[in-house]
N, C-alpha and C. Protein backbone atom coordinates (compact mmCIF):
# COMPACT_ATOMS: atom_id res chain seq x y z
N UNK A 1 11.81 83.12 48.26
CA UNK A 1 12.98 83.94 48.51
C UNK A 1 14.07 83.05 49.10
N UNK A 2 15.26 83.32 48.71
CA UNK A 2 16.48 82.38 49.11
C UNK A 2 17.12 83.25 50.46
N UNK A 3 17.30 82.76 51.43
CA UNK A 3 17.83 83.13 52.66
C UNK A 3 18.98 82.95 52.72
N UNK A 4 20.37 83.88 52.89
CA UNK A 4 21.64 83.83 52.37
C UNK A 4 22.13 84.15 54.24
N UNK A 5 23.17 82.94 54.85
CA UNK A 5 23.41 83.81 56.00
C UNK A 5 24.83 84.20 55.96
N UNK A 6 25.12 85.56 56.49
CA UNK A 6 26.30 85.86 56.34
C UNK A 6 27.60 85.95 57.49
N UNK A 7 28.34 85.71 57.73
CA UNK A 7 29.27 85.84 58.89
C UNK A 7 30.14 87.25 59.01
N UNK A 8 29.89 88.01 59.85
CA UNK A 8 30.08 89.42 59.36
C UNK A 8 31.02 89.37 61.14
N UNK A 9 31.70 88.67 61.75
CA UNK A 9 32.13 88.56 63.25
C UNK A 9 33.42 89.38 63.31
N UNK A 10 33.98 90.32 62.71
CA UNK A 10 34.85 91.37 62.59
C UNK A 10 34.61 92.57 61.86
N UNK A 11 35.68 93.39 62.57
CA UNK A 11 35.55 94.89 61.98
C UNK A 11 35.95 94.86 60.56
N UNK A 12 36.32 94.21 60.56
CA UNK A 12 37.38 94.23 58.73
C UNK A 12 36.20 93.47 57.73
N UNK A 13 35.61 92.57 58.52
CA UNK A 13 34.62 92.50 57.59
C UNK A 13 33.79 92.81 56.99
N UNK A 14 33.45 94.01 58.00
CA UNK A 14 32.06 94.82 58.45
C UNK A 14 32.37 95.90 57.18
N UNK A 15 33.29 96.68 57.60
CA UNK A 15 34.15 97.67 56.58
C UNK A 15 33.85 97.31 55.37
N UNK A 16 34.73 95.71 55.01
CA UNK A 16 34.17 95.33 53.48
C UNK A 16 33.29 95.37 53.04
N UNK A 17 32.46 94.52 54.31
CA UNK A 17 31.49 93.96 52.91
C UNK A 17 30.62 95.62 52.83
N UNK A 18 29.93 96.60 53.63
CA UNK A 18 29.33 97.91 53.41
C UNK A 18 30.32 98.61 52.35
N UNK A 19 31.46 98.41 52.35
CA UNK A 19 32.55 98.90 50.88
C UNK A 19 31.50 98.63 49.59
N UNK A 20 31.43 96.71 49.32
CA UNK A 20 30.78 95.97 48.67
C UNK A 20 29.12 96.45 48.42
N UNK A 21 28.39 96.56 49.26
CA UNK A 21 27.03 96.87 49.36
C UNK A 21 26.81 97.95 49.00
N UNK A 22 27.80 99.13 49.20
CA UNK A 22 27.23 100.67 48.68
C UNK A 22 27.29 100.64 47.35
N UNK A 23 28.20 99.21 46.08
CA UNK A 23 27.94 99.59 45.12
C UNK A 23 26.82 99.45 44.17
N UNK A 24 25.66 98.95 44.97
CA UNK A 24 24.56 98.60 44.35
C UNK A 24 23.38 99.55 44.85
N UNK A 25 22.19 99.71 43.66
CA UNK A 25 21.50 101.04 43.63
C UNK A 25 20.23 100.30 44.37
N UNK A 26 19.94 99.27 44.94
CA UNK A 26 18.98 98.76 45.79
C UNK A 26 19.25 98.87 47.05
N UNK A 27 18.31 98.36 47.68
CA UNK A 27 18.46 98.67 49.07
C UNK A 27 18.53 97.19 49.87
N UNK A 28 19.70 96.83 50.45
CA UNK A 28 20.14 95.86 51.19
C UNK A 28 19.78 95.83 52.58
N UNK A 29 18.98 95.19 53.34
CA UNK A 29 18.92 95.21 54.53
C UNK A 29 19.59 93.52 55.09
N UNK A 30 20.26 93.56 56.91
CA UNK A 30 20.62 92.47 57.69
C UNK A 30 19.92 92.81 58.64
N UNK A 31 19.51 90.94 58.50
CA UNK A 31 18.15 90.92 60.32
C UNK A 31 19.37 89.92 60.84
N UNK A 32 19.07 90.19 62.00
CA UNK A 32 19.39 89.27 63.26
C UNK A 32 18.37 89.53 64.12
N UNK A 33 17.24 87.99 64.70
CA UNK A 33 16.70 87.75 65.57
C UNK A 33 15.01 88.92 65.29
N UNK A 34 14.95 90.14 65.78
CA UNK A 34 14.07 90.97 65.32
C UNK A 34 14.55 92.25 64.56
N UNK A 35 15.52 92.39 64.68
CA UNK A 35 16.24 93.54 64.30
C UNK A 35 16.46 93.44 62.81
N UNK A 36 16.20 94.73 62.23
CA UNK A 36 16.42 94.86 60.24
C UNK A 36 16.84 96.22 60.43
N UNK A 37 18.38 96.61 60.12
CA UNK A 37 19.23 97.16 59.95
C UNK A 37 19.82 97.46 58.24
N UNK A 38 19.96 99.13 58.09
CA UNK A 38 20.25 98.92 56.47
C UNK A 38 21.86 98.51 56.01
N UNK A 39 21.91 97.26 55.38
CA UNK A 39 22.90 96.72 54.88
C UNK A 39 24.27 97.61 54.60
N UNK A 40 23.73 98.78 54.38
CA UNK A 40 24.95 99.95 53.69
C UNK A 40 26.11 101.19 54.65
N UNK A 41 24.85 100.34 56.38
CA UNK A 41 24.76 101.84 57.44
C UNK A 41 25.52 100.84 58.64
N UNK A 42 27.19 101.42 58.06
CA UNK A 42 28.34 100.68 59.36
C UNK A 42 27.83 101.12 60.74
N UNK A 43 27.06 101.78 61.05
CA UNK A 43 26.65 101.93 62.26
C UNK A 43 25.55 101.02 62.92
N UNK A 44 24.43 100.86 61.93
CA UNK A 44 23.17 100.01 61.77
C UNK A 44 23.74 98.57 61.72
N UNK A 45 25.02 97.69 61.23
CA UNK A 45 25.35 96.76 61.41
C UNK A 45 26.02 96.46 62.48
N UNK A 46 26.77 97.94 63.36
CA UNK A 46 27.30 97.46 64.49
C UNK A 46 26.66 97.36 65.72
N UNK A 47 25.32 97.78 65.13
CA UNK A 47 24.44 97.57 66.62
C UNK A 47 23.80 96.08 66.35
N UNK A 48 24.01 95.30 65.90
CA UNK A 48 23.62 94.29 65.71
C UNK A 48 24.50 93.06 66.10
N UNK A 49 23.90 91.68 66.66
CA UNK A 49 24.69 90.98 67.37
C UNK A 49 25.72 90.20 66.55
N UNK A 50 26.72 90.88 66.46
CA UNK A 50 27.49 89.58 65.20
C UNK A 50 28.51 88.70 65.71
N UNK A 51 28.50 88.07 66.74
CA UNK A 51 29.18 86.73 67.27
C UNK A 51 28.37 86.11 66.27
N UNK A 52 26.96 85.56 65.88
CA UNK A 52 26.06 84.78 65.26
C UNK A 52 25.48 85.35 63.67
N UNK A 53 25.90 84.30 62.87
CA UNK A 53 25.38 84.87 61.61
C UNK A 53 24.07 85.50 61.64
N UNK A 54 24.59 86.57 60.30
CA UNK A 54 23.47 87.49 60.15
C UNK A 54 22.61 87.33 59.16
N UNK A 55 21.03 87.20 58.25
CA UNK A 55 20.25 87.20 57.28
C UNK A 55 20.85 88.23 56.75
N UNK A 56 20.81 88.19 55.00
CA UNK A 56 20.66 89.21 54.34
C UNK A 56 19.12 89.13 53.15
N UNK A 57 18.81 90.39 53.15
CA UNK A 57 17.82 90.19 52.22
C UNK A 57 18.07 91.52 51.42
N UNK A 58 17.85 91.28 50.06
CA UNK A 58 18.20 92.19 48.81
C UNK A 58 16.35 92.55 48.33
N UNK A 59 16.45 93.81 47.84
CA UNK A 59 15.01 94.45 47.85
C UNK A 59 15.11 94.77 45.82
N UNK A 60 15.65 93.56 45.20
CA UNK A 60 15.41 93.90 43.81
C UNK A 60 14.99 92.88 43.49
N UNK A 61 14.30 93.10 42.15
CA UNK A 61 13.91 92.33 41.22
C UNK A 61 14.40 91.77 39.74
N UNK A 62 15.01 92.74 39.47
CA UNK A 62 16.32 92.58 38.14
C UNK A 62 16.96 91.23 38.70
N UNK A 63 16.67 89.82 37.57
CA UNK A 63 17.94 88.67 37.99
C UNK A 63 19.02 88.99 37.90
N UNK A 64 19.81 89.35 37.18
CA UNK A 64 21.12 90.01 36.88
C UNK A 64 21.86 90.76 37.31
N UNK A 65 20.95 91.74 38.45
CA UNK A 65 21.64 92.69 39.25
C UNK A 65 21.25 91.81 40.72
N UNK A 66 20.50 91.46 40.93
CA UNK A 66 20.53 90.18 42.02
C UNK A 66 21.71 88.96 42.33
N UNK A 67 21.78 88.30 41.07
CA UNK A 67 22.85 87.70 40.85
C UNK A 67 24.25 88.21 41.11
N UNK A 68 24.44 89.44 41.09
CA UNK A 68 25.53 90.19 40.75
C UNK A 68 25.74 90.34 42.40
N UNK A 69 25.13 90.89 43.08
CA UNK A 69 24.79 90.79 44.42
C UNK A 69 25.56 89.70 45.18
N UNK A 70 24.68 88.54 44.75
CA UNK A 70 24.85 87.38 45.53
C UNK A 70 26.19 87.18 45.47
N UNK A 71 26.91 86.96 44.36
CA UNK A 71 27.90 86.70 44.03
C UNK A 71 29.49 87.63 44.83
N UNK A 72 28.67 89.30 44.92
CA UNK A 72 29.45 90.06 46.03
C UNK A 72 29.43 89.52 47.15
N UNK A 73 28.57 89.33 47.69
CA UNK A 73 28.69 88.50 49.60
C UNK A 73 29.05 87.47 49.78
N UNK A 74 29.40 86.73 48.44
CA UNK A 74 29.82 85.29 48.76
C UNK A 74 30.85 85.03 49.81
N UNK A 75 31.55 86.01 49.64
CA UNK A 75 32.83 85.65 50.43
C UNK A 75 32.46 85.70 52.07
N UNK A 76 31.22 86.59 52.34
CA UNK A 76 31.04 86.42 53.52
C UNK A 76 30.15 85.10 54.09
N UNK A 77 29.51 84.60 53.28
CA UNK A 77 28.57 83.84 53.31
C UNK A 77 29.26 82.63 54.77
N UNK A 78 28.48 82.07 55.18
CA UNK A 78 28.54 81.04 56.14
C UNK A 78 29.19 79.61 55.81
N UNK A 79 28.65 78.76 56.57
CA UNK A 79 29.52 77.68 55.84
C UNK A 79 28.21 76.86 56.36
N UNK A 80 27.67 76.17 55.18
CA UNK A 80 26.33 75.34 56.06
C UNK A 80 26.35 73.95 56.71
């Protein structure tokens, strides 16, 4: 599994990217530390610590709709 980290450290981001995430029919979850929060639930991401990038993990198997995915969060993605 590829570990994607995302920088989610504003409200405007937060907004987007769950904009971004509700358009897919899988289920997206973000961990930070022990915590797994659902990717889609602006509330479930704001209880989570986001000064520090966040994991995302995608719960499909379709490459193509995976891909499609990845390619949505890019913009949040980290900088390694």
């Amino acid at each position: 599994m590829k570990t994607i980290m995302l920088n989610l450290n504003s409200i405007d981001k937060v907004k987007s990217f769950v904009n971004t995430a509700v358009n897919f029919d899988f289920d997206i979850d973000l961990i930070s530390d022990n915590y797994v929060v659902n990717g889609k639930s602006i509330l479930g991401i704001f209880s989570l610590d986001l000064a520090k990038p966040v994991e995302i993990r995608f719960h499909c198997e379709e490459p193509a709709a995976l891909k499609a995915a990845q390619e949505a969060v890019a913009p949040y993605m980290t900088e390694a």
